[in-house]
Protein backbone atom coordinates (compact mmCIF):
# COMPACT_ATOMS: atom_id res chain seq x y z
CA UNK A 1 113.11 85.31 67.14
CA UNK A 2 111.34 86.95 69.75
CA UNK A 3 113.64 86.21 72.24
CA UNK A 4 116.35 87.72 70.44
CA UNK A 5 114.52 90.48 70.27
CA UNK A 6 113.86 90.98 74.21
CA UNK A 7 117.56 90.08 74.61
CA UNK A 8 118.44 93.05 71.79
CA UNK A 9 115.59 95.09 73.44
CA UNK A 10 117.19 95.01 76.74
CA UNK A 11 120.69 95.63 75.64
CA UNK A 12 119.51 99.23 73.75
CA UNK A 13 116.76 99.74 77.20
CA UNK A 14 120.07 99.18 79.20
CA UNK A 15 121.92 101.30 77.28
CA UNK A 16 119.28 104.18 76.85
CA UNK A 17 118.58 104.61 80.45
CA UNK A 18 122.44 104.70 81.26
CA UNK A 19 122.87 107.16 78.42
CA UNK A 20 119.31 109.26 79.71
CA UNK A 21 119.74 108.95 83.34
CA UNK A 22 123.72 110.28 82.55
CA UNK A 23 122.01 113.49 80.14
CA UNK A 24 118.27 113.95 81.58
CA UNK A 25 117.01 117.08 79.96
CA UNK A 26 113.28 119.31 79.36
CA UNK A 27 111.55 120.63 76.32
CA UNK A 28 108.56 123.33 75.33
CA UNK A 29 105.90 122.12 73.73
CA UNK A 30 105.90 124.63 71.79
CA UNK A 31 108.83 124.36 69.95
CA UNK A 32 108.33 121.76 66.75
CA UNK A 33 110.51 119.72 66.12
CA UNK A 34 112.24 118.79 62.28
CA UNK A 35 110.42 115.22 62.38
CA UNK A 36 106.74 117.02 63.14
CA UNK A 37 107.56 119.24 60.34
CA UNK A 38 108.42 116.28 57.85
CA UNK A 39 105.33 114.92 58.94
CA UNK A 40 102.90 117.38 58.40
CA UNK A 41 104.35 117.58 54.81
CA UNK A 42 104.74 113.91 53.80
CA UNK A 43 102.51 112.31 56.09
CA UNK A 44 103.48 109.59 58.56
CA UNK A 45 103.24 106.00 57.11
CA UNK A 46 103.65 103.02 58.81
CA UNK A 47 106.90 101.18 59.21
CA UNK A 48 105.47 98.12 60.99
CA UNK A 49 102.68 96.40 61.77
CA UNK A 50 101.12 93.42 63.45
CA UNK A 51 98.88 91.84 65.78
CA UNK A 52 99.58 94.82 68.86
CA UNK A 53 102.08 96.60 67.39
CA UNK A 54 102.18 100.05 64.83
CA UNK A 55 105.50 101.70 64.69
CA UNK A 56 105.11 104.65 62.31
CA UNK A 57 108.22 106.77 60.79
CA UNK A 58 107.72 109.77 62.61
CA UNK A 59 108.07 107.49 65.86
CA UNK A 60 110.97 105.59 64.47
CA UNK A 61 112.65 109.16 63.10
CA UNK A 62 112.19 110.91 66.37
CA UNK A 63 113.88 107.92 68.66
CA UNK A 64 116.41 107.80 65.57
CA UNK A 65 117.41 111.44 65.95
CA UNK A 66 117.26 111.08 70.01
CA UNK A 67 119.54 108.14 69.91
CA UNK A 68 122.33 109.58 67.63
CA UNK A 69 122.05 112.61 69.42
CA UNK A 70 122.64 111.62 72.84
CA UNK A 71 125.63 109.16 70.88
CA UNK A 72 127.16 112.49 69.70
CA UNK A 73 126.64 114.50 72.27
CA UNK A 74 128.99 111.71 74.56
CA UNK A 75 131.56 111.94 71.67
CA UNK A 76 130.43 108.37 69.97
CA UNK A 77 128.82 109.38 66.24
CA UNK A 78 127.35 107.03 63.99
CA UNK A 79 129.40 105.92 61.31
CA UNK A 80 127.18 106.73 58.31
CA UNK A 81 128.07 102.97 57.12
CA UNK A 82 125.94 101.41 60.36
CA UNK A 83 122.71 104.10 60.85
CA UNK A 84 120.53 101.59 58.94
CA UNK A 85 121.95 98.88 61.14
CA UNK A 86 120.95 101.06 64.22
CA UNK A 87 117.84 101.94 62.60
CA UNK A 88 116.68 98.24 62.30
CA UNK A 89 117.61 97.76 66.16
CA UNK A 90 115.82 100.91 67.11
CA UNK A 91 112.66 99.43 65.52
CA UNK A 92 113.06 95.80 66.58
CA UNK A 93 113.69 97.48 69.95
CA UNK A 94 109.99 99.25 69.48
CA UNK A 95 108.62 96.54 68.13
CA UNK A 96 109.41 94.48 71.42
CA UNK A 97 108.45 97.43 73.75
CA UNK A 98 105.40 97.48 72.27
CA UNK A 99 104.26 93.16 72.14
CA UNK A 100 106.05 93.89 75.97
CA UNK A 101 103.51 96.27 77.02
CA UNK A 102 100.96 94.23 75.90
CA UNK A 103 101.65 91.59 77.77
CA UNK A 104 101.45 93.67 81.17
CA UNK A 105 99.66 93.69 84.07
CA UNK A 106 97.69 96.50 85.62
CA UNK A 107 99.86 95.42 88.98
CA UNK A 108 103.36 95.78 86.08
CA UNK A 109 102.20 98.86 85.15
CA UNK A 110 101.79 100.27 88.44
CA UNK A 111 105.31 99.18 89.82
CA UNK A 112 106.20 100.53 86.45
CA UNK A 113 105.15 104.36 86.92
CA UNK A 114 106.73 104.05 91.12
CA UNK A 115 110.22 102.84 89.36
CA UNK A 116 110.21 105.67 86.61
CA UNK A 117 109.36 108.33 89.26
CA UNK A 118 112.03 107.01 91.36
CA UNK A 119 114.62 106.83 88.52
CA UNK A 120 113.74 110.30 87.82
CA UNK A 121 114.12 111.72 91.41
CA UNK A 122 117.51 110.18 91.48
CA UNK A 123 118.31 111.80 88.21
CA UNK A 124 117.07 115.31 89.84
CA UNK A 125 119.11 114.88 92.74
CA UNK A 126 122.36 113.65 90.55
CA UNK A 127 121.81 116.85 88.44
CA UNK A 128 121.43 119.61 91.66
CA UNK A 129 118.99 121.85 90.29
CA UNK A 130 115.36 122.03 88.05
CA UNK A 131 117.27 124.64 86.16
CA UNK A 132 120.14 122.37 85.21
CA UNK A 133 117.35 119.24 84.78
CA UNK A 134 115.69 121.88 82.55
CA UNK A 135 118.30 122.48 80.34
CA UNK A 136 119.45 119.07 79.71
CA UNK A 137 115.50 117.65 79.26
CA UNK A 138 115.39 120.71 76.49
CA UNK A 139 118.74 119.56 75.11
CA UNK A 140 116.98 116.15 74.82
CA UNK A 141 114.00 117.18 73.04
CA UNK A 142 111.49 115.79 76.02
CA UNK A 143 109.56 117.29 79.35
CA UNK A 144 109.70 115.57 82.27
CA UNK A 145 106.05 114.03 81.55
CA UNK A 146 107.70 112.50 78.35
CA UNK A 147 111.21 111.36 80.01
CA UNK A 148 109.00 109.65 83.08
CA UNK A 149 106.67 108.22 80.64
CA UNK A 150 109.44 106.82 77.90
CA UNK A 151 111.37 105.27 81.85
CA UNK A 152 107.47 104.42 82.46
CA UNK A 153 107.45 101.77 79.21
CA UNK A 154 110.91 100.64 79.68
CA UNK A 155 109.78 99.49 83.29
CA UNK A 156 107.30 97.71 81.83
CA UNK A 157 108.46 96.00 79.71
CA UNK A 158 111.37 94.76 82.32
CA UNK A 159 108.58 93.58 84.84
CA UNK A 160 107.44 91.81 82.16
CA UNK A 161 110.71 89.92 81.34
């Protein structure tokens, strides 16, 4: 089971990064978003849990929304008949991350953070300008600090594998 979920895991990493490096964009802080909103009226329960690993909704919503976003934005919606399919490989695909990042070394998480900057610099360059890498990071919902970080744990998890 667990290695169909590092194969599944690296399918939607390989996938997301395409998808990201293609459509890197920059957010406020200040701006709240519709799943922090939800949150702070329903609370934010946990979806799944285990030895290393605590996915709650608000995580799983958020990467939901981000996903079929960047899907629609590139012309490719959802069909409403497979979002809980996607939903189930979004979390399987946290789920991994996270037993994956356990798993690391201080030495994977360092070669990590150098690959993440790296893939980030490239996506600058691709993209000409910090106001154009601006727009499309607020676009995406993310700063820079988040979009290096979310590259950061997809690294890891690769050296890793």
């Amino acid at each position: 089971m667990f290695d169909k979920n590092i194969v599944r895991f690296l399918a939607l990493v390989a996938m997301a990064v395409a998808v990201i490096q293609g459509q890197a964009q920059t957010a406020t802080n200040a701006e709240a978003k519709p799943v922090d909103k939800v949150t702070a009226l329903f609370g934010d329960e946990v979806v799944a849990k285990g030895k290393g690993v605590e996915v709650k909704r608000g995580q799983l919503d958020e990467e939901v929304i981000r996903i079929k976003s960047q899907l629609a934005a590139a012309g490719q919606p959802i069909p409403a008949a497979q979002v809980k399919m996607v939903e189930q490989n979004i979390l399987d695909q946290m789920i991994a991350l996270q037993l994956l990042k356990g798993k690391a070394t201080d030495e994977d998480k360092a070669s990590a953070k150098v690959t993440a900057e790296k893939r980030f610099a490239a996506a600058k360059e691709r993209l000409g300008s910090d106001d154009v890498v601006k727009m499309r990071l607020k676009a995406e919902g993310l700063s820079e600090e988040q979009l290096v970080a979310k590259w950061t744990e997809q690294a890891t998890a690769e050296a890793v594998v």
